[in-house]
N, C-alpha and C. Protein backbone atom coordinates (compact mmCIF):
# COMPACT_ATOMS: atom_id res chain seq x y z
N UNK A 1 141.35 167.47 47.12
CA UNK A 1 142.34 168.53 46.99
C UNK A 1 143.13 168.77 48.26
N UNK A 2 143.03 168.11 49.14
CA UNK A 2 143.70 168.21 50.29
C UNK A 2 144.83 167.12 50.47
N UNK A 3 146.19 167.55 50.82
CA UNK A 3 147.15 166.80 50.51
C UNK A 3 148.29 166.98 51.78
N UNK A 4 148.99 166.46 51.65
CA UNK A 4 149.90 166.19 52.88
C UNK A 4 151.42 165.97 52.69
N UNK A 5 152.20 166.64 52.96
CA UNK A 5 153.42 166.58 52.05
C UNK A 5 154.28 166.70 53.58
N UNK A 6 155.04 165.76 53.15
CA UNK A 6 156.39 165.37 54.35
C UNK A 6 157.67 165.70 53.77
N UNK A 7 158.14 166.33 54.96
CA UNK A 7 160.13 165.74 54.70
C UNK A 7 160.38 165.56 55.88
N UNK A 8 162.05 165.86 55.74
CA UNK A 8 162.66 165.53 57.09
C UNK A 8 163.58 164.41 57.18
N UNK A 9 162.91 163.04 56.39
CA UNK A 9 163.63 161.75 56.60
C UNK A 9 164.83 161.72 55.94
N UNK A 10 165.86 160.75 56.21
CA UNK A 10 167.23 160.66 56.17
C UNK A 10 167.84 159.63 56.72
N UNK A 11 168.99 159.70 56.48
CA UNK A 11 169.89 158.44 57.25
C UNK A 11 170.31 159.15 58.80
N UNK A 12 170.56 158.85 59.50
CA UNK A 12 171.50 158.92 60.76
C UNK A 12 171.94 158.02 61.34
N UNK A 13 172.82 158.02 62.42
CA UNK A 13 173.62 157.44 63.05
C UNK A 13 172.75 156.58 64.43
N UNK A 14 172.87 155.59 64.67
CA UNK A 14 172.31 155.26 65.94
C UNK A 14 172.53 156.36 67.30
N UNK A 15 171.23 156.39 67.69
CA UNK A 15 172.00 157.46 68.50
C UNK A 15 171.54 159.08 68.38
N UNK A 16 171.51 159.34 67.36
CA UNK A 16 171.40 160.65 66.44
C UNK A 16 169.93 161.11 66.29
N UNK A 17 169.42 162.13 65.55
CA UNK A 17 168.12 162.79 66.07
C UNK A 17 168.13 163.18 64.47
N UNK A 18 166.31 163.28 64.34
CA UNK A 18 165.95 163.56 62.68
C UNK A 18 164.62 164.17 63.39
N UNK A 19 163.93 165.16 62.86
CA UNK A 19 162.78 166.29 62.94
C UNK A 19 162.18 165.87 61.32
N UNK A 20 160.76 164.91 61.55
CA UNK A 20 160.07 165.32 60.27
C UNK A 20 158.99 166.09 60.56
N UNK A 21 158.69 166.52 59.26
CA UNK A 21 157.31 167.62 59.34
C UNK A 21 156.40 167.22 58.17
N UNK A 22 155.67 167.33 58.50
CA UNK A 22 153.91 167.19 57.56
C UNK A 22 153.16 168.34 57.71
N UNK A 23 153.50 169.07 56.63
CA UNK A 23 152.47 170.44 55.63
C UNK A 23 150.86 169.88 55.36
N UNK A 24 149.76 170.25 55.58
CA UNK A 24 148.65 169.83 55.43
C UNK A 24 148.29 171.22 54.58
N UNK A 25 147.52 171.13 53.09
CA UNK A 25 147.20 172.21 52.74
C UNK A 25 145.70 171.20 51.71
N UNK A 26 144.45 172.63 51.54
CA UNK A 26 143.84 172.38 50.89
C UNK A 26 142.56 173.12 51.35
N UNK A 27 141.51 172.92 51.45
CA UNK A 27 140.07 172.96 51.28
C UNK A 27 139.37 172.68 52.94
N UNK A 28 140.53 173.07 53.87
CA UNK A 28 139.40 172.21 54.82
C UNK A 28 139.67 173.61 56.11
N UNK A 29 138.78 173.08 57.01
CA UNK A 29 137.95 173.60 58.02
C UNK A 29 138.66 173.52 59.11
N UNK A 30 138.93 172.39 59.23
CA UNK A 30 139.46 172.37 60.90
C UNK A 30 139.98 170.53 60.33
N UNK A 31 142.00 170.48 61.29
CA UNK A 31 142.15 169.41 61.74
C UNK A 31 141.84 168.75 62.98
N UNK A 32 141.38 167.58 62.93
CA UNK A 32 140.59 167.11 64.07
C UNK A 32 141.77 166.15 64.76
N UNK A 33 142.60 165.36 63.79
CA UNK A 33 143.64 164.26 64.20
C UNK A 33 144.84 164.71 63.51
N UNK A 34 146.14 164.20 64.01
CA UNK A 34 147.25 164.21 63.34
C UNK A 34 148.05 163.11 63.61
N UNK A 35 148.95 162.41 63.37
CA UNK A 35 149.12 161.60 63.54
C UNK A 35 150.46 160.84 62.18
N UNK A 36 151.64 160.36 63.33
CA UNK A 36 152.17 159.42 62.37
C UNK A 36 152.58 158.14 62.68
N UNK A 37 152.98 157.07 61.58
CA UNK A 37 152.76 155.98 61.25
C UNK A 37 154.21 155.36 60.50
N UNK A 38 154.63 154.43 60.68
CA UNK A 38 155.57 153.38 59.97
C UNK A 38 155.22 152.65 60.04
N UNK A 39 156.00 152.11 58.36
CA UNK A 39 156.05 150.54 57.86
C UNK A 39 157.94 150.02 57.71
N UNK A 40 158.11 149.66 58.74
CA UNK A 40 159.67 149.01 58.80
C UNK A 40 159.76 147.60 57.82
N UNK A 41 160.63 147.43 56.76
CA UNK A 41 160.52 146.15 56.14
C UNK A 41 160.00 145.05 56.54
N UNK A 42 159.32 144.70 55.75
CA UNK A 42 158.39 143.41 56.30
C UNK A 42 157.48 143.45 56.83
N UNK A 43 157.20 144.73 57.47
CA UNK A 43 156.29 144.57 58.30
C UNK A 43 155.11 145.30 58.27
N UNK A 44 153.59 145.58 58.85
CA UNK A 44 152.78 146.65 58.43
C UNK A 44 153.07 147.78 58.74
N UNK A 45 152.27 148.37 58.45
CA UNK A 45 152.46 150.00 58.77
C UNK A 45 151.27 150.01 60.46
N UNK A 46 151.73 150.67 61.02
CA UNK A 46 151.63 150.52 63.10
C UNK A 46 151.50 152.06 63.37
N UNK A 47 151.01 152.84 64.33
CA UNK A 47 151.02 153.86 64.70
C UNK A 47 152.24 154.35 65.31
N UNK A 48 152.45 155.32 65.36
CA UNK A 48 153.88 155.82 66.28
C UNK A 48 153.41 156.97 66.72
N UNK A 49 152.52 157.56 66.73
CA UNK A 49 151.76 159.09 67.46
C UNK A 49 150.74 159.60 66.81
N UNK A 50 149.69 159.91 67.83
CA UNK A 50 148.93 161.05 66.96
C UNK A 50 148.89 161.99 68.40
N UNK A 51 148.10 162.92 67.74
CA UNK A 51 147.46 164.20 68.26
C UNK A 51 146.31 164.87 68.04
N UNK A 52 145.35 164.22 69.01
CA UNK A 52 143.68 165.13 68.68
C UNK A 52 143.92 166.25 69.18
N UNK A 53 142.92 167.04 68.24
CA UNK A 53 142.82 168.25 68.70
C UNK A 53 142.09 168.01 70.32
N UNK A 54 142.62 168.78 70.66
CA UNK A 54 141.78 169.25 72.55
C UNK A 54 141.91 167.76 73.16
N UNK A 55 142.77 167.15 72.66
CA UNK A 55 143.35 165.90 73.50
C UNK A 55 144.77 165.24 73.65
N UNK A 56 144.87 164.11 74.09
CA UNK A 56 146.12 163.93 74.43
C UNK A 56 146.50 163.32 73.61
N UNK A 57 148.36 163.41 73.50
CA UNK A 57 149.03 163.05 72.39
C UNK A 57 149.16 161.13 72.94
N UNK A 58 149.34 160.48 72.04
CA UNK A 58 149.61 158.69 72.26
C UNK A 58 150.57 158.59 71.41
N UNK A 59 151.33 157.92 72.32
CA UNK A 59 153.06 157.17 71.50
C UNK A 59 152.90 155.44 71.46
N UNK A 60 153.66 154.99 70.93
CA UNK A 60 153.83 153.55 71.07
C UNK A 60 154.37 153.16 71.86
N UNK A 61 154.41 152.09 72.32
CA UNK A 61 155.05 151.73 73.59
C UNK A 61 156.75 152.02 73.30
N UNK A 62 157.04 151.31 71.88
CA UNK A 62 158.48 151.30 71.48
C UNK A 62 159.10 152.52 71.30
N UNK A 63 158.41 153.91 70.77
CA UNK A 63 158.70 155.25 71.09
C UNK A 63 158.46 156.47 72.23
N UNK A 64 158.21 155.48 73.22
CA UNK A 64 157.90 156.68 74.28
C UNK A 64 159.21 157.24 74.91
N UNK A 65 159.21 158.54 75.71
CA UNK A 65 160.50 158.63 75.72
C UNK A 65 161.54 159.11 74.57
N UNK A 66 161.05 159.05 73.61
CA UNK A 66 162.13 159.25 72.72
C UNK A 66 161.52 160.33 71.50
N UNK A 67 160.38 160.07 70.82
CA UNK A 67 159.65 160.84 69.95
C UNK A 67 158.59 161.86 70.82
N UNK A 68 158.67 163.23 70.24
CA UNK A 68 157.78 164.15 70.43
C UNK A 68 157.08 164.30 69.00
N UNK A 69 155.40 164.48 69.36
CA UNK A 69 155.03 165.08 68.23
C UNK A 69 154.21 166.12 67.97
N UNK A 70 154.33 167.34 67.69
CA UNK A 70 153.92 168.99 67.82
C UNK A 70 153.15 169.26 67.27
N UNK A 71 152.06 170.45 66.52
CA UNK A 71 151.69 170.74 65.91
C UNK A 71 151.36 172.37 66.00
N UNK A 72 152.06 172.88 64.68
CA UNK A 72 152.07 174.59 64.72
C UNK A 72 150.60 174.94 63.97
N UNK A 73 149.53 175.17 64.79
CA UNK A 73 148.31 175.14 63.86
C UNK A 73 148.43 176.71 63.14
N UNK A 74 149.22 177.43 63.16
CA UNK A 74 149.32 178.44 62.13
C UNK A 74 149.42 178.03 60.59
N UNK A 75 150.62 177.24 60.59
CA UNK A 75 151.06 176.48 59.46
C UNK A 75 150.25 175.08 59.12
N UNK A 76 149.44 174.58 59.73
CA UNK A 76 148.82 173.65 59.19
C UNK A 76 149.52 172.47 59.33
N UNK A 77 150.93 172.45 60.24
CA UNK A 77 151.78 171.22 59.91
C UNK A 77 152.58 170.54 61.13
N UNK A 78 152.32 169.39 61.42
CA UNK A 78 152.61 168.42 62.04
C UNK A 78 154.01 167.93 62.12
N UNK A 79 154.75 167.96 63.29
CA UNK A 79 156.01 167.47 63.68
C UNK A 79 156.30 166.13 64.16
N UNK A 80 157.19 165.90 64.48
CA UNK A 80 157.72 164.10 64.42
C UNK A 80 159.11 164.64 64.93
N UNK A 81 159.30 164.65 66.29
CA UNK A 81 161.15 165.07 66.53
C UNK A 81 160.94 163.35 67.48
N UNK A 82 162.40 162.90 66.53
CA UNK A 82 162.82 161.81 67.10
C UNK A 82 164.46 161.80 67.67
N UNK A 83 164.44 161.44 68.98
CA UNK A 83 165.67 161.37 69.34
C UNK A 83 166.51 160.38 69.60
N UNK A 84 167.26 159.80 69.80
CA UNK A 84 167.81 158.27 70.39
C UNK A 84 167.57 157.38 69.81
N UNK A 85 167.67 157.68 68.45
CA UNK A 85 167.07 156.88 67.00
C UNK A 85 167.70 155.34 67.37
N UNK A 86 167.08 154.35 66.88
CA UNK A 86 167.92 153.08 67.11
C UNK A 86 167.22 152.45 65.51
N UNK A 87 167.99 151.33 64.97
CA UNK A 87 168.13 150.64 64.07
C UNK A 87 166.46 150.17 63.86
N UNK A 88 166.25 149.63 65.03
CA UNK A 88 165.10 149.22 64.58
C UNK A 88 163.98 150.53 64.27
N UNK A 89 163.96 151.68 64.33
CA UNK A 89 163.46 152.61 63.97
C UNK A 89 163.03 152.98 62.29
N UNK A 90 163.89 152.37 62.21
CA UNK A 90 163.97 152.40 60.46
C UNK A 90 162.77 151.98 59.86
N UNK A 91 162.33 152.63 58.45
CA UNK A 91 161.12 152.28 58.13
C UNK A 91 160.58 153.48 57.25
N UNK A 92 159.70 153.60 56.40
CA UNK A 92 158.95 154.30 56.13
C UNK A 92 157.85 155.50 56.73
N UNK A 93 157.82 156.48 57.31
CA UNK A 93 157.14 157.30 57.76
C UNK A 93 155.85 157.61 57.45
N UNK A 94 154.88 157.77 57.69
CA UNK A 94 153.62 158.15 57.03
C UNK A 94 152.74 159.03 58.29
N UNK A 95 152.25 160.57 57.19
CA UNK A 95 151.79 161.62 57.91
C UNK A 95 150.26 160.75 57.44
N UNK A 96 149.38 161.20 58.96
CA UNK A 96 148.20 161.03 58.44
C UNK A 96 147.67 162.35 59.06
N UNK A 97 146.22 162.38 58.64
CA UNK A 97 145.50 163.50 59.10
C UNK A 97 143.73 163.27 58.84
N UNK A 98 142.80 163.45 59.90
CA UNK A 98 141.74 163.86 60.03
C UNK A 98 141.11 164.90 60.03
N UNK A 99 140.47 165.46 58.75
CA UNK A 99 139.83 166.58 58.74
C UNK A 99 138.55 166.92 58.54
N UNK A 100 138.33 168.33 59.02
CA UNK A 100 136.61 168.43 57.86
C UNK A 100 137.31 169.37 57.02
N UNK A 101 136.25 169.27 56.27
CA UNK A 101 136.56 169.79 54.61
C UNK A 101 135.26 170.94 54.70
N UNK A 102 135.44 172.23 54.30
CA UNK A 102 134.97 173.12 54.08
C UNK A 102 133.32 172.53 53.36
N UNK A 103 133.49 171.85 52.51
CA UNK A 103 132.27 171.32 51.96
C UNK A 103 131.57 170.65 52.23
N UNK A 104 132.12 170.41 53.23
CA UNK A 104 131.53 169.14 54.31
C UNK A 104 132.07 169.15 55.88
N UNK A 105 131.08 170.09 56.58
CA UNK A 105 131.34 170.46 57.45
C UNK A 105 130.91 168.97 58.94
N UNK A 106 130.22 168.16 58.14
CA UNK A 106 129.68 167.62 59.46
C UNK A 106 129.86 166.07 59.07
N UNK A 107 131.12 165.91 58.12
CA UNK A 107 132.35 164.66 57.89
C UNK A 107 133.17 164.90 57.86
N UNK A 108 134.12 163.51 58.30
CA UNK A 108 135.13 163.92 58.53
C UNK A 108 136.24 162.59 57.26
N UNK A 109 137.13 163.72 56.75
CA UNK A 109 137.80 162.53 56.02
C UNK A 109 139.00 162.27 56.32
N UNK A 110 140.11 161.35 55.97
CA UNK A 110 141.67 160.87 56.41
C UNK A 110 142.59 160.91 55.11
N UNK A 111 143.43 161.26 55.09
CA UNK A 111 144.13 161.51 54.47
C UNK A 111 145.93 161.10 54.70
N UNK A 112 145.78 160.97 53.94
CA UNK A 112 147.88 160.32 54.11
C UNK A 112 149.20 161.03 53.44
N UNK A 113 150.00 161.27 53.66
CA UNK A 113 151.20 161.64 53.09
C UNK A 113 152.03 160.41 52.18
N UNK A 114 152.43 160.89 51.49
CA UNK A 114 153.64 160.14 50.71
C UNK A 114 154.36 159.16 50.97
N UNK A 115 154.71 159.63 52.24
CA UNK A 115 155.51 158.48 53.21
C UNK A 115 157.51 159.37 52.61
N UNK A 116 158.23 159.07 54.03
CA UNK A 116 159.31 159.47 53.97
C UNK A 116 160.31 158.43 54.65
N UNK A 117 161.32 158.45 53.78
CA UNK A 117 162.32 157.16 54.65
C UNK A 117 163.14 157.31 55.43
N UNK A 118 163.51 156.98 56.92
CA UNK A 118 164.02 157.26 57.87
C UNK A 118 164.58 155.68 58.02
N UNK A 119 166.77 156.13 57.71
CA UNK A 119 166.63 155.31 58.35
C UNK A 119 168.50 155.15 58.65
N UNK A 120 168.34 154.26 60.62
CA UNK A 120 169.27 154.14 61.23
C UNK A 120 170.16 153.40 60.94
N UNK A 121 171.45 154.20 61.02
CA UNK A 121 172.53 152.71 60.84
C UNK A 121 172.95 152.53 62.23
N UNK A 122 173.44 151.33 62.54
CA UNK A 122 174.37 150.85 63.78
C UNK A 122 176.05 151.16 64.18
């Protein structure tokens, strides 16, 4: 019952700036990870950030500099501000998340979003 719902994605301009967000709602206890992910055509799906709790955030080498990624733990939901978007950016988005679950306080499970499409023109 725990689910993960994204927006945000869109077309823009090379150059240009897009803010996605990931809503985490359901049954659980505490997020432990956050974290997002693309799959650019052809290719797998690769990390592009996460965020442990009580640790440090990790970018990809290809987004450093350019992507921030937040988290408002009031709301339960995870940010993705990308700036200086370039072509090869393009791709599918995917929210993930590590949690415990109220029912299970001493596992931890992962969970994924929908996936959202982001993507640059030249």
């Amino acid at each position: 019952q725990v689910q993960l719902v994204e927006s945000g994605g869109g077309v823009v301009q090379a150059g240009g700036s897009l803010r996605l967000s990931c809503a985490v709602s359901g049954s659980i206890w505490r997020i432990n990870a956050m974290g997002w992910y693309r799959q650019a055509p052809g290719k797998q799906r690769d990390v592009v950030a996460t965020m442990p709790s009580g640790g440090s955030t990790k970018y990809a080498d290809s987004v450093k500099g350019r992507f921030t990624i937040s988290r408002d733990n009031a709301k339960n939901t995870v940010y993705l501000q990308m700036n200086s978007l370039k072509p090869e950016d393009t791709g599918v988005y995917f929210c993930h998340a590590v949690v415990v679950r109220i029912e299970s306080a001493f596992r931890e499970y992962d969970y994924w979003g929908q996936g959202t499409q982001v993507t640059v023109s030249s």
